[in-house]
Protein backbone atom coordinates (compact mmCIF):
# COMPACT_ATOMS: atom_id res chain seq x y z
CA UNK A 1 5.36 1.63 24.30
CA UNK A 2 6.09 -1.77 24.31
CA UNK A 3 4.17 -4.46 21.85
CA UNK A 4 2.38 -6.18 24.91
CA UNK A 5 1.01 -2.74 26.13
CA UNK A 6 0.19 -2.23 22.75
CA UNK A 7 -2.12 -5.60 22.35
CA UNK A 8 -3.43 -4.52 25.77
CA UNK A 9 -4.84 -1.23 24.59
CA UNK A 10 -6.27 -2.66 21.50
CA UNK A 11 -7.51 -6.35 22.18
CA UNK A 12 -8.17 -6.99 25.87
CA UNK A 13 -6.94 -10.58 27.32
CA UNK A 14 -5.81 -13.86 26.05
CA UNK A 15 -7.21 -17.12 27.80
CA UNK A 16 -4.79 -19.92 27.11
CA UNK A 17 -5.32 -23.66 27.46
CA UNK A 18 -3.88 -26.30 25.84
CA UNK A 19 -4.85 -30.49 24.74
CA UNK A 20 -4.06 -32.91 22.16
CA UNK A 21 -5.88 -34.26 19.21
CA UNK A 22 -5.82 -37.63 17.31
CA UNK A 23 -4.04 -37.91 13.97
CA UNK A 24 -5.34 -38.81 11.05
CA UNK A 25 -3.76 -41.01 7.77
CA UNK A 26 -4.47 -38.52 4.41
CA UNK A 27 -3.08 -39.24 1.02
CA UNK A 28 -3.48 -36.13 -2.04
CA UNK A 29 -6.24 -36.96 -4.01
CA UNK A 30 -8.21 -36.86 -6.82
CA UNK A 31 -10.74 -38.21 -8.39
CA UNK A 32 -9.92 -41.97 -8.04
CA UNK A 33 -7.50 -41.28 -4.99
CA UNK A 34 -3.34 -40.72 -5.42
CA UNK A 35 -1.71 -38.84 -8.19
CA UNK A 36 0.31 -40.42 -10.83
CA UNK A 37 4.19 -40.38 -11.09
CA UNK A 38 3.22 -37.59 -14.10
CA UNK A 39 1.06 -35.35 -11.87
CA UNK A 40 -2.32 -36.64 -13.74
CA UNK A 41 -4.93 -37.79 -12.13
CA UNK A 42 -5.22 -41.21 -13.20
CA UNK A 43 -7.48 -43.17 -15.23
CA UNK A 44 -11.56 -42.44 -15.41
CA UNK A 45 -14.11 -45.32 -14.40
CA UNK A 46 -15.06 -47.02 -17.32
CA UNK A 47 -18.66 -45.26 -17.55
CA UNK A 48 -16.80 -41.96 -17.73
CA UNK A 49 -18.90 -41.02 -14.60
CA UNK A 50 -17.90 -41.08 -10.70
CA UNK A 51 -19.79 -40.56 -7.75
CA UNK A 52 -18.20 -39.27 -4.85
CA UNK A 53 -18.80 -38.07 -1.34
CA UNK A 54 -16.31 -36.08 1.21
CA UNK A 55 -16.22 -35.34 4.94
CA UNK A 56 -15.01 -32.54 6.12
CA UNK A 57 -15.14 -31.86 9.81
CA UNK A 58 -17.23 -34.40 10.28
CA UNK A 59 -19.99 -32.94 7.89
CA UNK A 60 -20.80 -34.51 4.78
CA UNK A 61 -20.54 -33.06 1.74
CA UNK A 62 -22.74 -33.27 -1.49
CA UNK A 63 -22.35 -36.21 -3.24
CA UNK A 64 -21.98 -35.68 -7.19
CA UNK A 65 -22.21 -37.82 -10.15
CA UNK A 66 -19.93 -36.22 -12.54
CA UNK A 67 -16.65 -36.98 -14.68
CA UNK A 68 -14.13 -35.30 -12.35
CA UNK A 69 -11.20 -35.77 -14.88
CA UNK A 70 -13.30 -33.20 -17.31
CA UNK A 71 -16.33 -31.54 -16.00
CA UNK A 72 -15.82 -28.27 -15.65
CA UNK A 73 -18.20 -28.02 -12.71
CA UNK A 74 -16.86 -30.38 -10.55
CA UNK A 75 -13.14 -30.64 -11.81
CA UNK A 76 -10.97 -32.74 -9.43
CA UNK A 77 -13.57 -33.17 -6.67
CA UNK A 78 -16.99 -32.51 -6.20
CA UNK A 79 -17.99 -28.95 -5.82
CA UNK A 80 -15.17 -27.73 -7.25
CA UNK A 81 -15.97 -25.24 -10.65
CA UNK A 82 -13.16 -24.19 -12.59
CA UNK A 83 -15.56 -20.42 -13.32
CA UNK A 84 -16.12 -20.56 -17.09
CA UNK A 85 -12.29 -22.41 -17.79
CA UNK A 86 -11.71 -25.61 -18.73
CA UNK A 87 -11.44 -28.66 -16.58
CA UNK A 88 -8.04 -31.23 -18.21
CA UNK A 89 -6.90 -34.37 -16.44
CA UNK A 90 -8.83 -33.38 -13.34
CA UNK A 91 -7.59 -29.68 -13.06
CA UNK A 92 -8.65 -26.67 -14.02
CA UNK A 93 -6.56 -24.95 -16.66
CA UNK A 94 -4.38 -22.15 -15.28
CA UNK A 95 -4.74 -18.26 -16.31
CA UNK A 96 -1.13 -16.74 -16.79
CA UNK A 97 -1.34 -13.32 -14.98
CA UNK A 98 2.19 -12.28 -15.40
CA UNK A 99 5.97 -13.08 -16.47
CA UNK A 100 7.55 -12.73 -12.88
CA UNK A 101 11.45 -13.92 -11.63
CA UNK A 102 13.04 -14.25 -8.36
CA UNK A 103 9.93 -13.32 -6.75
CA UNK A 104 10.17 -13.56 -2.87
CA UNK A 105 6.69 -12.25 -1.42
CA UNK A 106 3.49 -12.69 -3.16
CA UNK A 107 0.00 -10.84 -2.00
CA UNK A 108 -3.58 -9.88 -3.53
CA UNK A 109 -6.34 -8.18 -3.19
CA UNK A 110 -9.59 -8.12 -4.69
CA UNK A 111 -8.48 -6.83 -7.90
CA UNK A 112 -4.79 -6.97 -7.74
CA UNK A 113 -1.92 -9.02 -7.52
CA UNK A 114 1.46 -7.52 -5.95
CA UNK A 115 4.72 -9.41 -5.93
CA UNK A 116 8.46 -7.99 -4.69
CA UNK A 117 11.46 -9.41 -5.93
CA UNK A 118 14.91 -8.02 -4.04
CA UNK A 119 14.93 -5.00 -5.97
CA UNK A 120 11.22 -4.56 -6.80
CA UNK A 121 7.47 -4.46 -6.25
CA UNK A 122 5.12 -4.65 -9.05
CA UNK A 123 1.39 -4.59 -9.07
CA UNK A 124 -1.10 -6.41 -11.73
CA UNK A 125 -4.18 -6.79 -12.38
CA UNK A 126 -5.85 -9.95 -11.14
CA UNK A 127 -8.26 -10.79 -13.64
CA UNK A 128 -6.03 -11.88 -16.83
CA UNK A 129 -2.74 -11.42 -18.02
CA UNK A 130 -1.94 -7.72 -18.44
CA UNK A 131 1.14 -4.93 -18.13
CA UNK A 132 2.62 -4.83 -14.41
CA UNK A 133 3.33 -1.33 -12.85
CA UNK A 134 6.55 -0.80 -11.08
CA UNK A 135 5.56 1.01 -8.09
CA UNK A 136 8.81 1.52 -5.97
CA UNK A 137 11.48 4.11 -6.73
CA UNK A 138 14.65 3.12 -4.86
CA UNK A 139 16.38 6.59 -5.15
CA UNK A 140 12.49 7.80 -3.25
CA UNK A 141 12.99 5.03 -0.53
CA UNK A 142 16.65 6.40 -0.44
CA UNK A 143 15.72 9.90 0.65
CA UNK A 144 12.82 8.72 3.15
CA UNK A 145 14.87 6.43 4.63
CA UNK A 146 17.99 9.03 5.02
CA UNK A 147 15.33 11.66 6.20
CA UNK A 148 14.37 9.39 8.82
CA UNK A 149 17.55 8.03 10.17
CA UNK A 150 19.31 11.71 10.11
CA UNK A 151 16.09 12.58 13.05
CA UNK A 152 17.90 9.79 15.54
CA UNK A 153 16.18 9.41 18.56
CA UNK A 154 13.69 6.70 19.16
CA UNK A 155 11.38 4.00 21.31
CA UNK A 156 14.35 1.44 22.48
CA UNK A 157 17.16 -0.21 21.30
CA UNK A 158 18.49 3.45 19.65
CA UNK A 159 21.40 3.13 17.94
CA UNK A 160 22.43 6.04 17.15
CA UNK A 161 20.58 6.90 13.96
CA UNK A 162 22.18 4.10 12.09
CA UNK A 163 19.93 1.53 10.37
CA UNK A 164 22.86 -0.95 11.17
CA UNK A 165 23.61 -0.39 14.69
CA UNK A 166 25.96 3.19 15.97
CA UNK A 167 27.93 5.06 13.48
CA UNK A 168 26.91 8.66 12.05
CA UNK A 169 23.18 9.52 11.45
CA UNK A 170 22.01 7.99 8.05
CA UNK A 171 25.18 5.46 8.62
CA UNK A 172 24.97 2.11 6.70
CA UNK A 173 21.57 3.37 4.23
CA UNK A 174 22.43 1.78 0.66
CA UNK A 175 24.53 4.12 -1.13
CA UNK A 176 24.43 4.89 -3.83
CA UNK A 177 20.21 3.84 -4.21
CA UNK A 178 19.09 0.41 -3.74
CA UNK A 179 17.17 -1.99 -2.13
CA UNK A 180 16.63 -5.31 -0.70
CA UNK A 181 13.38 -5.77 0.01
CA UNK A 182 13.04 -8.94 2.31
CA UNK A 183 8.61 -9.25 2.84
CA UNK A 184 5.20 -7.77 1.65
CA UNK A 185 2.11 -6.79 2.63
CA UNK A 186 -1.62 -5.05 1.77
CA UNK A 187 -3.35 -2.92 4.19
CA UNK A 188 -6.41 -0.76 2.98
CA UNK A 189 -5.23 1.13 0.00
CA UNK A 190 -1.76 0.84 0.66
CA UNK A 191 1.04 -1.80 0.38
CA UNK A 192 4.45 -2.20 2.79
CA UNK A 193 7.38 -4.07 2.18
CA UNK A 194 10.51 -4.35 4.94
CA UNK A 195 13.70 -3.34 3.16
CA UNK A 196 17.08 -4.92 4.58
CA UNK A 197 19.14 -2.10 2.17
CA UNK A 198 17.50 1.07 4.13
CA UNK A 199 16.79 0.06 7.54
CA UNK A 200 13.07 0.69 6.82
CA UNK A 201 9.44 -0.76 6.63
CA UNK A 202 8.18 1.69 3.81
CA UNK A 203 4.57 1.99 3.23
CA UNK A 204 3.45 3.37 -0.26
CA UNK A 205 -0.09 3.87 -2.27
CA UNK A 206 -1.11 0.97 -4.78
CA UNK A 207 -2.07 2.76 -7.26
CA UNK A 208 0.53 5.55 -7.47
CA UNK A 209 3.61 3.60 -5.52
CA UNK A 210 5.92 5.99 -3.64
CA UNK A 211 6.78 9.07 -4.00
CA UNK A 212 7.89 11.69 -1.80
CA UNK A 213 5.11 13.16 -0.54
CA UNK A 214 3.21 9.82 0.15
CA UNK A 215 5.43 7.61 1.61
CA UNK A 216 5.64 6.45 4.91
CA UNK A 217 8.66 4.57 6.56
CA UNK A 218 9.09 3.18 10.40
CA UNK A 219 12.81 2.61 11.07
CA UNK A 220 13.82 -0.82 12.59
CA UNK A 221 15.71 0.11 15.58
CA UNK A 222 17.74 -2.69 16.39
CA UNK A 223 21.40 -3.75 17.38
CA UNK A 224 22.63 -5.32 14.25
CA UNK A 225 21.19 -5.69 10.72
CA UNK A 226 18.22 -8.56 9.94
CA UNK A 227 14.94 -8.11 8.58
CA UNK A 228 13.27 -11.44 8.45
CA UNK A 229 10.41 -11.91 5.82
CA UNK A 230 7.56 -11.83 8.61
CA UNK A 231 5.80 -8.73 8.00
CA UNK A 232 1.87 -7.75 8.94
CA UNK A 233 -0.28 -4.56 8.76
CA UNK A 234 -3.28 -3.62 10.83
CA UNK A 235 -5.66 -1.01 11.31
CA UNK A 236 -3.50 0.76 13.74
CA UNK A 237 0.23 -1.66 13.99
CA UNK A 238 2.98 -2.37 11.89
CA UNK A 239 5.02 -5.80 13.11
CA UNK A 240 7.87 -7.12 11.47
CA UNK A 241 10.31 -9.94 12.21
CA UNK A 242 13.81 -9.31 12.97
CA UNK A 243 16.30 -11.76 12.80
CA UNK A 244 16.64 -11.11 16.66
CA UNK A 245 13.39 -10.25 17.74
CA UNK A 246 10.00 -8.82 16.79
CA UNK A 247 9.04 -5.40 15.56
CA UNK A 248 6.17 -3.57 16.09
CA UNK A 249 5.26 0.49 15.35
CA UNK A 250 2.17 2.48 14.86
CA UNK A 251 0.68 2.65 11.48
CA UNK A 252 2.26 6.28 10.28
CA UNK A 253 0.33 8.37 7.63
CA UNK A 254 1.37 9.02 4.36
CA UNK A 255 3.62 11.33 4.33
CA UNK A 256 5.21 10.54 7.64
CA UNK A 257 7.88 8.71 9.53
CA UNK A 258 8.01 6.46 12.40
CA UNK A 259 10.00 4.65 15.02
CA UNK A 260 9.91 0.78 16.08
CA UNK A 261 9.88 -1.10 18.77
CA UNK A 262 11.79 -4.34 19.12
CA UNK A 263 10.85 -7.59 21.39
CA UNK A 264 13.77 -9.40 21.78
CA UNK A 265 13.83 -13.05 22.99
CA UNK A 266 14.76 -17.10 22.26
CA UNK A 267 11.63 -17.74 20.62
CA UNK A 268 11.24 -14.12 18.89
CA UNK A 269 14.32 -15.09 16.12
CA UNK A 270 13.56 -14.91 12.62
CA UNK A 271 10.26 -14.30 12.82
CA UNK A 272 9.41 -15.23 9.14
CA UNK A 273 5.70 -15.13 9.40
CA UNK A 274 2.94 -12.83 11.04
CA UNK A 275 -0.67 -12.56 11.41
CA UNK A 276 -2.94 -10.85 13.89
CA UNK A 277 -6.51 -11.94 14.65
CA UNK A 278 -8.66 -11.03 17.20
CA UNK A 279 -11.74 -13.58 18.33
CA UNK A 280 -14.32 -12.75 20.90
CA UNK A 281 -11.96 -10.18 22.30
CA UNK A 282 -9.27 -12.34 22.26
CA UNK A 283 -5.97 -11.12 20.76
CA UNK A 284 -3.05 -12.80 19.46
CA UNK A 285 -0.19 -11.64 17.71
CA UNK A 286 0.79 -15.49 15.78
CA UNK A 287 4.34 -15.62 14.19
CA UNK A 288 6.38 -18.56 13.27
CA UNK A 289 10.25 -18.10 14.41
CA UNK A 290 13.31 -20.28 14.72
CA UNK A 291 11.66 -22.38 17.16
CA UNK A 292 8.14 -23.07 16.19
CA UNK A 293 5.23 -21.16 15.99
CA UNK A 294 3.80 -18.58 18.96
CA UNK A 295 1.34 -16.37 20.42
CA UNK A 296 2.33 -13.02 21.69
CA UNK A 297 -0.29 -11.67 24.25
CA UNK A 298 -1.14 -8.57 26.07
CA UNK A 299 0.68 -8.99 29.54
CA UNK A 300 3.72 -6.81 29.53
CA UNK A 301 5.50 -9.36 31.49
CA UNK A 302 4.15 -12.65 30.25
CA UNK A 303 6.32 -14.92 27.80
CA UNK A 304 4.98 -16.05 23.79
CA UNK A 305 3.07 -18.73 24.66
CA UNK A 306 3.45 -22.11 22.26
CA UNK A 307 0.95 -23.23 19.67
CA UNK A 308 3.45 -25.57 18.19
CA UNK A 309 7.23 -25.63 18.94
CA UNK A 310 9.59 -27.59 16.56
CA UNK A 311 12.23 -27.78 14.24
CA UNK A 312 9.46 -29.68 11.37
CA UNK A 313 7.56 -26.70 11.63
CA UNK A 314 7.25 -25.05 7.89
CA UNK A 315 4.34 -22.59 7.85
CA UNK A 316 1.03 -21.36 9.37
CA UNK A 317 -1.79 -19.68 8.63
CA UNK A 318 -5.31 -18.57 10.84
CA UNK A 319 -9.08 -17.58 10.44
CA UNK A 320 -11.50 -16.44 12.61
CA UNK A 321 -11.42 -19.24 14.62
CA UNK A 322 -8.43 -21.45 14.31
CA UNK A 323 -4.55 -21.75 13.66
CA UNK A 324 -3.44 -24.12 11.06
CA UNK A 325 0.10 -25.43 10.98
CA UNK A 326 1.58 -27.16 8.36
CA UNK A 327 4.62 -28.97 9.72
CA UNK A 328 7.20 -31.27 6.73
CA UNK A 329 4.53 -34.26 6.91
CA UNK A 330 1.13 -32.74 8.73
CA UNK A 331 -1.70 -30.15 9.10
CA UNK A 332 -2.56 -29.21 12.32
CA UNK A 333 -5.70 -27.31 14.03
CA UNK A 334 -4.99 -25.08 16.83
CA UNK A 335 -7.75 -23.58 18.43
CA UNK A 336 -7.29 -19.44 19.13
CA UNK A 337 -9.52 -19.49 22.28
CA UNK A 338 -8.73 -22.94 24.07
CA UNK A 339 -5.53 -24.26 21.97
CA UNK A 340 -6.56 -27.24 22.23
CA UNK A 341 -4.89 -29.50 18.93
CA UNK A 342 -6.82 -31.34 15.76
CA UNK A 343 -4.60 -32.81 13.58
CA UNK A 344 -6.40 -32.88 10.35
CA UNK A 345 -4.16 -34.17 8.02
CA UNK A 346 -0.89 -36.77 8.63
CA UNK A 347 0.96 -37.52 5.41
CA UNK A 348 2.80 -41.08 4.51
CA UNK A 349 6.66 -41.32 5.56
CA UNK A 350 8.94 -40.52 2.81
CA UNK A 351 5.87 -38.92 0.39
CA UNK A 352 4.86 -35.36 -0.27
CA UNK A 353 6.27 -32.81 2.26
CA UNK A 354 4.19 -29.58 3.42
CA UNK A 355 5.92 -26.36 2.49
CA UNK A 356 3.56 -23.47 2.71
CA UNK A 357 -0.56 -22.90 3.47
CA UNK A 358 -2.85 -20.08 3.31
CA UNK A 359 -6.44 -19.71 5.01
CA UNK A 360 -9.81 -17.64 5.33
CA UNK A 361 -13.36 -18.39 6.30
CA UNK A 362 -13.90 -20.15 3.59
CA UNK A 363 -10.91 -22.75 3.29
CA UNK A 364 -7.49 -23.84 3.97
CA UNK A 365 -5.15 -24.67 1.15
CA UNK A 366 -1.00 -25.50 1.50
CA UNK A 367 1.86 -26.14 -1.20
CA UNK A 368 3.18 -29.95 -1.12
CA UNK A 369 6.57 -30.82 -2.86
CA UNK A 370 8.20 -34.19 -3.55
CA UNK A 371 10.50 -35.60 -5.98
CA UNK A 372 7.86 -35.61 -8.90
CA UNK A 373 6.79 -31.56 -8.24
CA UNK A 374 5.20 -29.60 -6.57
CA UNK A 375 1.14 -29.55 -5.78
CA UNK A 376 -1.84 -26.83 -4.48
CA UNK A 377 -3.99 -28.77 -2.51
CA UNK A 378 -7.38 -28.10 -0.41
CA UNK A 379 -7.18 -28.99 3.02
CA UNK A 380 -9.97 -30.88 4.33
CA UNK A 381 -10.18 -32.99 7.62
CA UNK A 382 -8.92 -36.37 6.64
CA UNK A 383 -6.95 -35.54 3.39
CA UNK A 384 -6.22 -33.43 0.75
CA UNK A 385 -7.02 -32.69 -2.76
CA UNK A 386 -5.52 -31.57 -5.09
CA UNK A 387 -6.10 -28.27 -7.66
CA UNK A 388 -2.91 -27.73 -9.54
CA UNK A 389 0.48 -29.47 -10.00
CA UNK A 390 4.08 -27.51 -11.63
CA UNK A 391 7.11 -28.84 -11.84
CA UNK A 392 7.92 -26.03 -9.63
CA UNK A 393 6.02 -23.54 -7.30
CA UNK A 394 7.08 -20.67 -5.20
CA UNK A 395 4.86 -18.40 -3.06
CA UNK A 396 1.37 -18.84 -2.69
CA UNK A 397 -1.24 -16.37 -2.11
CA UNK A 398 -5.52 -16.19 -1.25
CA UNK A 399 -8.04 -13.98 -2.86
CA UNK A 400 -12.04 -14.96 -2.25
CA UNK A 401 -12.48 -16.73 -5.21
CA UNK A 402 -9.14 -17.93 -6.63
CA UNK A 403 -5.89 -19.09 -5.81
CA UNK A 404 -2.65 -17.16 -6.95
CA UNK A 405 0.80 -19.02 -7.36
CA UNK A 406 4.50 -18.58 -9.10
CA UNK A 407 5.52 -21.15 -11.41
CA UNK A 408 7.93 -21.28 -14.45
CA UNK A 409 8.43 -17.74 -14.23
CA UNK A 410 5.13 -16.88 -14.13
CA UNK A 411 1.90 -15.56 -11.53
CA UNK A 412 -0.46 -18.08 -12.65
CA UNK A 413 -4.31 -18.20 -10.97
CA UNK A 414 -6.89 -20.95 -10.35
CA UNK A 415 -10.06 -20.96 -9.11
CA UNK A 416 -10.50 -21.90 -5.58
């Protein structure tokens, strides 16, 4: 079945409009404004105390009378607790929750954080720094994905029961054992990860990893070779980005194999970034490609419709309600149900650029680099503000109540 049918089954229709918002001028602050050259905050008010008020969306916030370089309740801006750590130069001091190199995909859960490297996935615990747990067995992922392959057969695109397009059955699997492991992702009680080396998206329990009698794999069946790092699970769907098109297979059991599907297109290459959210019955499939970000809908014959095309285009995340993408130099609001455009946040020429961002129901929060570092800010209408600075950062990842980052070769936490 192809993806569209798929959404149609599951989600019901998508009602698309489209308008444009008004930009607004937002600098990364703290508590007296712009960050130093050093990444500090900047000096206190003489008193030692300064009283502050924010607006975001329009709504005022509570106003606070507090030392923002230092109290540990309102550390940075108002509001903003650093949960029983301290609060230094107007940020709240960092719990180390891992050594971790070359990491490429980051994710977490309510008690654990999961990282894959090319050759790897470990799982911690969330809370403080403790011993990580390999949980993937390439010489297991090996005999899945050979298993699998050796069947032939499936949805479209078959090529012959080759993960790299004709040749013998189990043609082209890593031999002998390996991986390269290319994106990540949590669903339920188990985690997934695409792998480039195998032809496969293997799924795999958290707390026992794979092994042969639990893991599940879905082969990519595609022309050529190209697992891009877009990857999403949901209750029932499996989509992954190709680097010509998008993937999509049921959810198979443990234990189980699968076949994909592939939605080839312009705007469907490279798909680095997937997320699925349903509102009021409306369903989108959201991924950012080559071209921009889109919105795949239900109608077998209708085209990804735009939420914002471009080159500038770095990242996006969504929540219930809303689509938030973070271009080199702005943060923009995309409504799901209308798309009509807010942009909430339009950064100086030649200052901090916009790399990644994250998002629930409770907050938006991107990754800004510039000569000086690199900085995890909140996203608020109007401007940003800051929560931690490195020298360097890599992926970024959400839990309820903190945020999770990889810096100095190290998963390091903070609370939200």
């Amino acid at each position: 079945m192809h993806v569209k049918q798929h959404l149609a089954a599951r989600f019901g229709a998508l009602f698309i409009a489209t308008t444009s918002g008004c930009a607004l001028i937002a600098e990364i602050g703290g508590p007296e404004g712009q960050l130093a050259d050093d990444g500090s905050r900047g000096s206190k008010a003489p008193d030692g105390a300064l009283e502050t008020s924010q607006r975001e969306g329009g709504v005022e916030l509570a106003t606070c009378s507090a030392d923002l370089t230092s109290d540990n309740g309102n550390c940075g801006f108002c509001g903003h607790s650093c949960a029983g750590g301290a609060c230094k130069a107007g940020f709240c001091e960092p719990t180390t929750i891992a050594p971790a190199t070359d990491v490429k995909a980051l994710a977490v859960d309510d008690d654990q954080v999961f990282y894959a490297t090319a050759r790897e996935v470990r799982g911690c615990p969330s809370s403080a720094q403790a011993t990580c747990v390999s949980l993937i067995d390439p010489a297991v992922v090996y005999a899945a994905a050979r298993s699998s392959w050796s069947s032939g057969g499936g949805n479209r695109g078959n090529n012959g029961g080759s993960p790299n397009g004709g040749g013998e059955p189990g043609a082209g699997i890593a031999t002998p054992p390996a991986l390269d492991l290319r994106a990540l992702a949590l669903f339920g009680d188990r985690f997934f990860v695409s792998d480039e080396a195998n032809g496969v998206v293997v799924g795999c329990q958290k707390t026992t990893g794979c092994n042969a009698t639990t893991i599940a794999t879905v082969r990519a069946q595609r022309e050529a070779p190209g697992f891009a790092a877009g990857l999403n699970v949901s209750a029932s769907y499996i989509n992954w980005g190709e680097r010509d098109g998008l993937g999509e297979a049921r959810l198979p059991p443990m234990g189980t194999r699968g076949d994909g599907d592939i939605v080839p297109g312009p705007v469907t290459r490279g798909v680095d970034r997937i997320q699925v959210g349903v509102l009021a019955g409306v369903a989108e499939i959201v991924f950012r490609g080559a071209d921009g970000v889109f919105a795949l809908g239900y109608d077998l014959d209708a085209q990804p419709v735009e939420i914002f095309a471009g080159s500038t285009v770095r990242d996006f995340a969504i929540d219930p309600r809303y689509v938030f993408v973070a271009t080199r130099s702005s943060v923009v609001r995309v409504d799901r149900v209308t798309h009509a455009r807010t942009t909430l946040v339009q950064l100086a020429e030649g200052g901090p650029q916009l790399e990644r961002i994250v998002a629930d129901s409770s907050g938006v929060y991107a990754k800004t680099t510039s000569a000086a570092g690199a900085t995890l800010v909140r996203v608020r209408d109007g401007g940003l503000d800051a929560v931690a600075v490195s020298m360097e950062m890599g992926a970024i990842a959400l839990s309820a109540s903190s945020l999770f980052y990889v810096s100095a070769g190290s998963i390091r936490r903070v609370p939200r």
